[in-house]
C-alpha atoms as a PDB file:
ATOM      1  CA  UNK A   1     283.761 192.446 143.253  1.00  0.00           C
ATOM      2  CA  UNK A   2     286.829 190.521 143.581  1.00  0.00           C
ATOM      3  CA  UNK A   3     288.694 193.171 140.872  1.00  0.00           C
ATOM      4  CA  UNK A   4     289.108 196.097 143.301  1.00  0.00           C
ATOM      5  CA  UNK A   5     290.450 193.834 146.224  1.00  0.00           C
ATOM      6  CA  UNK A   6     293.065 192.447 144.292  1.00  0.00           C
ATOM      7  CA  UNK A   7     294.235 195.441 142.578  1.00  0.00           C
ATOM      8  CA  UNK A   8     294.701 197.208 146.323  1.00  0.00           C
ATOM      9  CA  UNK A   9     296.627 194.094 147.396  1.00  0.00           C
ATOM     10  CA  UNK A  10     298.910 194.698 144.453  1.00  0.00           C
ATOM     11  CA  UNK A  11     299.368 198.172 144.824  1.00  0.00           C
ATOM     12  CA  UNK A  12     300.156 197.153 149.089  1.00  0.00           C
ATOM     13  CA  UNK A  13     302.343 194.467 148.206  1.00  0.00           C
ATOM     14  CA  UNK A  14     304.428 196.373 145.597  1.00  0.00           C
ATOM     15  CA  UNK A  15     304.562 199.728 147.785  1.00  0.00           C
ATOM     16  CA  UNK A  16     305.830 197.189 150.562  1.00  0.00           C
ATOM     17  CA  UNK A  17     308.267 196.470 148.078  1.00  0.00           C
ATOM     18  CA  UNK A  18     309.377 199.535 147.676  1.00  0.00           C
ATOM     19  CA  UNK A  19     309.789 201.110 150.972  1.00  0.00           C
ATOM     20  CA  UNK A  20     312.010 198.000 151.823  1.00  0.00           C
ATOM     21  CA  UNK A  21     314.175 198.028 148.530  1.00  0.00           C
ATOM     22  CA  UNK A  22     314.573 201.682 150.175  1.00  0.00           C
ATOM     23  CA  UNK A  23     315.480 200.982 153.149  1.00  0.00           C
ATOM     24  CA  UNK A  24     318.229 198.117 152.155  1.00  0.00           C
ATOM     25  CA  UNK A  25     319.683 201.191 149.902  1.00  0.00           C
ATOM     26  CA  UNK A  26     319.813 203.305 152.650  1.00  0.00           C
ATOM     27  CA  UNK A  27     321.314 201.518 154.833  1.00  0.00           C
ATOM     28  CA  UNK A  28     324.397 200.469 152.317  1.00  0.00           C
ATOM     29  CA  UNK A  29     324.561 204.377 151.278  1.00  0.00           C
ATOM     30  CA  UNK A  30     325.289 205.437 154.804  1.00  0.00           C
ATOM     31  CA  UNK A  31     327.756 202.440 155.326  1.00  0.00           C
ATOM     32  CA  UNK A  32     329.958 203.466 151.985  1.00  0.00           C
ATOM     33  CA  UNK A  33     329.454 206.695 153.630  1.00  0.00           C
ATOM     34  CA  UNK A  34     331.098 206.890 157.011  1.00  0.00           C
ATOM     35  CA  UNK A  35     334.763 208.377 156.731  1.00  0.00           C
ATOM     36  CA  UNK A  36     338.084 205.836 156.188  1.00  0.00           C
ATOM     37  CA  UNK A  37     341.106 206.855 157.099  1.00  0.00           C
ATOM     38  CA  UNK A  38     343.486 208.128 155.021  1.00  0.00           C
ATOM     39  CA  UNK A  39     347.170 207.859 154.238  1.00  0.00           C
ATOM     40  CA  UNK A  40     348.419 210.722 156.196  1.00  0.00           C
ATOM     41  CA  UNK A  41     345.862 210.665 159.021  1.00  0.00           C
ATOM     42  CA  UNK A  42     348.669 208.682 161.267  1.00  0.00           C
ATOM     43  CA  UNK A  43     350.280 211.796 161.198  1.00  0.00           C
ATOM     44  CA  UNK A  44     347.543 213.852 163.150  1.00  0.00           C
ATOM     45  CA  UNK A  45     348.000 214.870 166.812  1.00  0.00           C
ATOM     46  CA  UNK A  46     344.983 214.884 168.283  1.00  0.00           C
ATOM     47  CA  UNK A  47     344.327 215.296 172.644  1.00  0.00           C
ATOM     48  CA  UNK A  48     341.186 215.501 174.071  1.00  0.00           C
ATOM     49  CA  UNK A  49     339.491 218.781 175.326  1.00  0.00           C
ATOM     50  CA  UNK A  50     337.834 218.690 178.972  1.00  0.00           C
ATOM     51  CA  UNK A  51     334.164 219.999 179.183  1.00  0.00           C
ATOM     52  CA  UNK A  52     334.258 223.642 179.723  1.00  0.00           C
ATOM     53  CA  UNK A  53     331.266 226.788 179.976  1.00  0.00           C
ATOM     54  CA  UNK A  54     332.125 229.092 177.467  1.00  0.00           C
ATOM     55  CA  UNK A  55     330.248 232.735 176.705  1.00  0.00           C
ATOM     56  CA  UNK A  56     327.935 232.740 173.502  1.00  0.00           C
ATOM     57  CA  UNK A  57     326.463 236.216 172.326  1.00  0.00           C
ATOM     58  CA  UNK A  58     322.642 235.982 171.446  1.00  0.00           C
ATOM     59  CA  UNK A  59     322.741 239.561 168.789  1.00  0.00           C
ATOM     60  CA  UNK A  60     319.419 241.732 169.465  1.00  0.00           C
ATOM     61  CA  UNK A  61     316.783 241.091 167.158  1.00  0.00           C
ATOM     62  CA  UNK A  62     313.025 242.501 166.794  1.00  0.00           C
ATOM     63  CA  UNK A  63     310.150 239.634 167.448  1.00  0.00           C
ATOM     64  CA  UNK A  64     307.415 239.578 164.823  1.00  0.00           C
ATOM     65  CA  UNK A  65     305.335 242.695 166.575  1.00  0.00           C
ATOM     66  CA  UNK A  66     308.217 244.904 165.952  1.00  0.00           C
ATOM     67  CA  UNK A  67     309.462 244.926 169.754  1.00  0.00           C
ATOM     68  CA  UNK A  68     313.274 245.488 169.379  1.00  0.00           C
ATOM     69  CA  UNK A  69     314.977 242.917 172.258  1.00  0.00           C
ATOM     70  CA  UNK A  70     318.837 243.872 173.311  1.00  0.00           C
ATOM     71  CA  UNK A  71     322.018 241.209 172.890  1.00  0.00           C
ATOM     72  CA  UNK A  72     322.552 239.329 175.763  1.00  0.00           C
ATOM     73  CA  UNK A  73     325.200 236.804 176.947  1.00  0.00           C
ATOM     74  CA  UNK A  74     324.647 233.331 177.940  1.00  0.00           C
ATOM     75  CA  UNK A  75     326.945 230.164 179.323  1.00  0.00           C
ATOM     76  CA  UNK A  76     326.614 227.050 177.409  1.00  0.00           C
ATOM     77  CA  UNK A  77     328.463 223.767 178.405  1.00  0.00           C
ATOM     78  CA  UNK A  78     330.503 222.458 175.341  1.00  0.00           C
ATOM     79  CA  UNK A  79     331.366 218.634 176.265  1.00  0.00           C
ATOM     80  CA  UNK A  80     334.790 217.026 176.365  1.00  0.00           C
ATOM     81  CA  UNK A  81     335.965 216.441 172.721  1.00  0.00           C
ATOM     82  CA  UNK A  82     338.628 215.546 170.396  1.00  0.00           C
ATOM     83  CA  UNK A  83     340.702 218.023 168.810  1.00  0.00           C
ATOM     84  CA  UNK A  84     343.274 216.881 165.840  1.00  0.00           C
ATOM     85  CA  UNK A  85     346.063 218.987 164.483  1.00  0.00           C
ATOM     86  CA  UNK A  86     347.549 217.630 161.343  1.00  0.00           C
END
């Protein structure tokens, strides 16, 4: 009676366990992750790129009946960003 309650509590508690030993290790492996800089990144030259439209091609493709649909060109805004030149 008692035997299958307590084995479920077990199995919660322990897969509780789990999921926040995982969570501790992924927080550290994204942490060691993000990049350092380096001795020769004080040498860069890096200016920052106003927000601009630029032209993308979309290639023509056929959907999944077979209908062939033609290339066609489309703006798309590209934000202000950081360019670096070493």
């Amino acid at each position: 009676m008692f035997g299958g309650r307590l084995k479920k509590a077990v199995a919660l508690g322990s897969a509780a366990a789990a999921l926040a030993g995982g969570a501790v290790l992924g927080v550290v492996g994204t942490a060691s992750a993000a990049p350092h800089p380096g001795p020769g990144d004080h040498h860069q030259r890096c200016h920052e790129v106003r927000g601009q439209w630029v032209r993308t091609w979309h290639p023509a493709y056929r959907d999944h009946h077979g209908r062939r649909h033609p290339g066609y060109w489309t703006r798309t805004w590209v934000p202000a960003h950081r360019v670096c030149n070493r």
